[in-house]
Protein backbone atom coordinates (compact mmCIF):
# COMPACT_ATOMS: atom_id res chain seq x y z
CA UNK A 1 0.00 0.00 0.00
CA UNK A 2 1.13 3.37 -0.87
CA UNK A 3 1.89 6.21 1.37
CA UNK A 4 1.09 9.91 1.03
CA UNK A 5 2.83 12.33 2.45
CA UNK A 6 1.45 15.60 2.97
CA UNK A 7 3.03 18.60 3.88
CA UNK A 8 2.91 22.53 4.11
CA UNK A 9 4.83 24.49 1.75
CA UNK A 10 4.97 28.33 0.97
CA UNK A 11 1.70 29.99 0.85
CA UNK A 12 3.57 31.43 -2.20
CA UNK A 13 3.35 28.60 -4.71
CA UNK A 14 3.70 30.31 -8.68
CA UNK A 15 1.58 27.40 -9.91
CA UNK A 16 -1.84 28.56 -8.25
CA UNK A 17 -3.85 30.90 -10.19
CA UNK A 18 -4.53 33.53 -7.40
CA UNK A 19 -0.62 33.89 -7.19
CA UNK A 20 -0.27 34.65 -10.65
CA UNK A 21 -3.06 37.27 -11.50
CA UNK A 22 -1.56 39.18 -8.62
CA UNK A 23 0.20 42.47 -9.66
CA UNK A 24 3.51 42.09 -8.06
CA UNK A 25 3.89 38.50 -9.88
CA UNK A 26 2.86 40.13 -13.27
CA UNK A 27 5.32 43.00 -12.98
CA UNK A 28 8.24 40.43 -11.62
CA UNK A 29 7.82 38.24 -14.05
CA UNK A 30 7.61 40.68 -17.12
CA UNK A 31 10.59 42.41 -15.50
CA UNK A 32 13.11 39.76 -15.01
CA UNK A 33 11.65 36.62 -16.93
CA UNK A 34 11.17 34.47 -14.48
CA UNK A 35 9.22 33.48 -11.30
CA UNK A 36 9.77 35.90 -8.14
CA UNK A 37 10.68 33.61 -4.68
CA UNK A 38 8.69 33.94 -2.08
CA UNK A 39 11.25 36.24 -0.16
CA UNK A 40 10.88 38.58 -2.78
CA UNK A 41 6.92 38.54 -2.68
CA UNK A 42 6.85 38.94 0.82
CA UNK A 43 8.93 41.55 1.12
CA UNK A 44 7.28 42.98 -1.20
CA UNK A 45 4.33 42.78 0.59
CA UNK A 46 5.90 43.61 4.04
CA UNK A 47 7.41 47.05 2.32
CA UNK A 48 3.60 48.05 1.26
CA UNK A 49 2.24 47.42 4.63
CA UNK A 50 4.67 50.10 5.99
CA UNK A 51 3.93 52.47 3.40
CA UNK A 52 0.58 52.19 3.97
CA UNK A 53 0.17 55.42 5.29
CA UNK A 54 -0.19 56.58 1.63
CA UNK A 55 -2.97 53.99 1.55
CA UNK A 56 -6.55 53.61 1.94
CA UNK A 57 -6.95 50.30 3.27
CA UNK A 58 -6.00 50.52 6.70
CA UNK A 59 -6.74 54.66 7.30
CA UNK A 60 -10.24 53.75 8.18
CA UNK A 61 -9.75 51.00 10.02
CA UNK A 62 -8.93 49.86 13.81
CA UNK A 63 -5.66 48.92 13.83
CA UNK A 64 -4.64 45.11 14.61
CA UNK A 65 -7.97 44.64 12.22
CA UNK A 66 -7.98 44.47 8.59
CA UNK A 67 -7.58 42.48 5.29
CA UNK A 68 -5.54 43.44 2.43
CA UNK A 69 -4.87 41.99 -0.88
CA UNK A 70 -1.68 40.28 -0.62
CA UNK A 71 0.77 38.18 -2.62
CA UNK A 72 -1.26 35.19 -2.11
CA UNK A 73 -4.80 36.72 -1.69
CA UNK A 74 -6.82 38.02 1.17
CA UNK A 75 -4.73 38.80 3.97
CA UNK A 76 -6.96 39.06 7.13
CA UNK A 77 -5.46 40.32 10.13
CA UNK A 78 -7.35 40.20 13.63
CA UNK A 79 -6.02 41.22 17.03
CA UNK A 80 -2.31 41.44 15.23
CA UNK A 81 -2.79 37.65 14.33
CA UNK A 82 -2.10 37.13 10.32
CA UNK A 83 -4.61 35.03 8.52
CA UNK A 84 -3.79 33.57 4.84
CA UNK A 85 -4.18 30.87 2.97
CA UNK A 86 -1.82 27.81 3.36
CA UNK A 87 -1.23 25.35 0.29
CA UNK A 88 -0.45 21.73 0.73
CA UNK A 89 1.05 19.21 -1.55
CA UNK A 90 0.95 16.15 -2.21
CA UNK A 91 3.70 13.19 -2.34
C-alpha cells in the first residue's frame, strides 16, 4: 500500500492561479523573466504594509484589524494575528 505524504509548503506557490493574477507577480515576471521567490513577494508585501500610510486600506480602520490583498490573496489580520491561505502538496 502506498503512502502519502502531505506537507505545508509556501503559501507562495507560482503554480496557483490567485498567485499569478496578482500584480507584483505580473510586474516580476515581465521584468526579469522568471518566477519571483517567495522572499521577494513577501517583502514585497511587508514594504507596502509600511507604506501604507499613503494607503486607503487601513486609514479607516482599527488597527490590529484588517484584510488586504496580498501576494497570495486576502490577507486578514485580527487582534495582530495574520490570517492567509496555506497550500499543501501532495507526495
Amino acid at each position: 500500500m502506498k503512502k502519502k505524504i502531505l506537507f505545508s509548503v509556501t503559501s507562495y506557490d507560482t503554480s496557483k492561479n490567485i498567485v499569478k493574477e496578482n500584480d507584483f507577480y505580473l510586474k516580476y515576471k515581465n521584468k526579469y523573466d522568471s518566477d519571483p521567490l517567495d522572499i521577494a513577494a513577501f517583502s514585497f508585501e511587508a514594504l507596502s504594509l509600511l507604506d501604507s500610510k499613503n494607503n486607503d486600506f487601513i486609514s479607516d480602520k482599527k488597527i490590529g484589524q484588517f484584510s488586504y490583498k496580498g501576494t497570495t490573496g486576502e490577507v486578514k489580520v485580527v487582534n495582530n494575528r495574520v490570517n492567509r491561505d496555506v497550500f499543501f502538496r501532495d507526495i
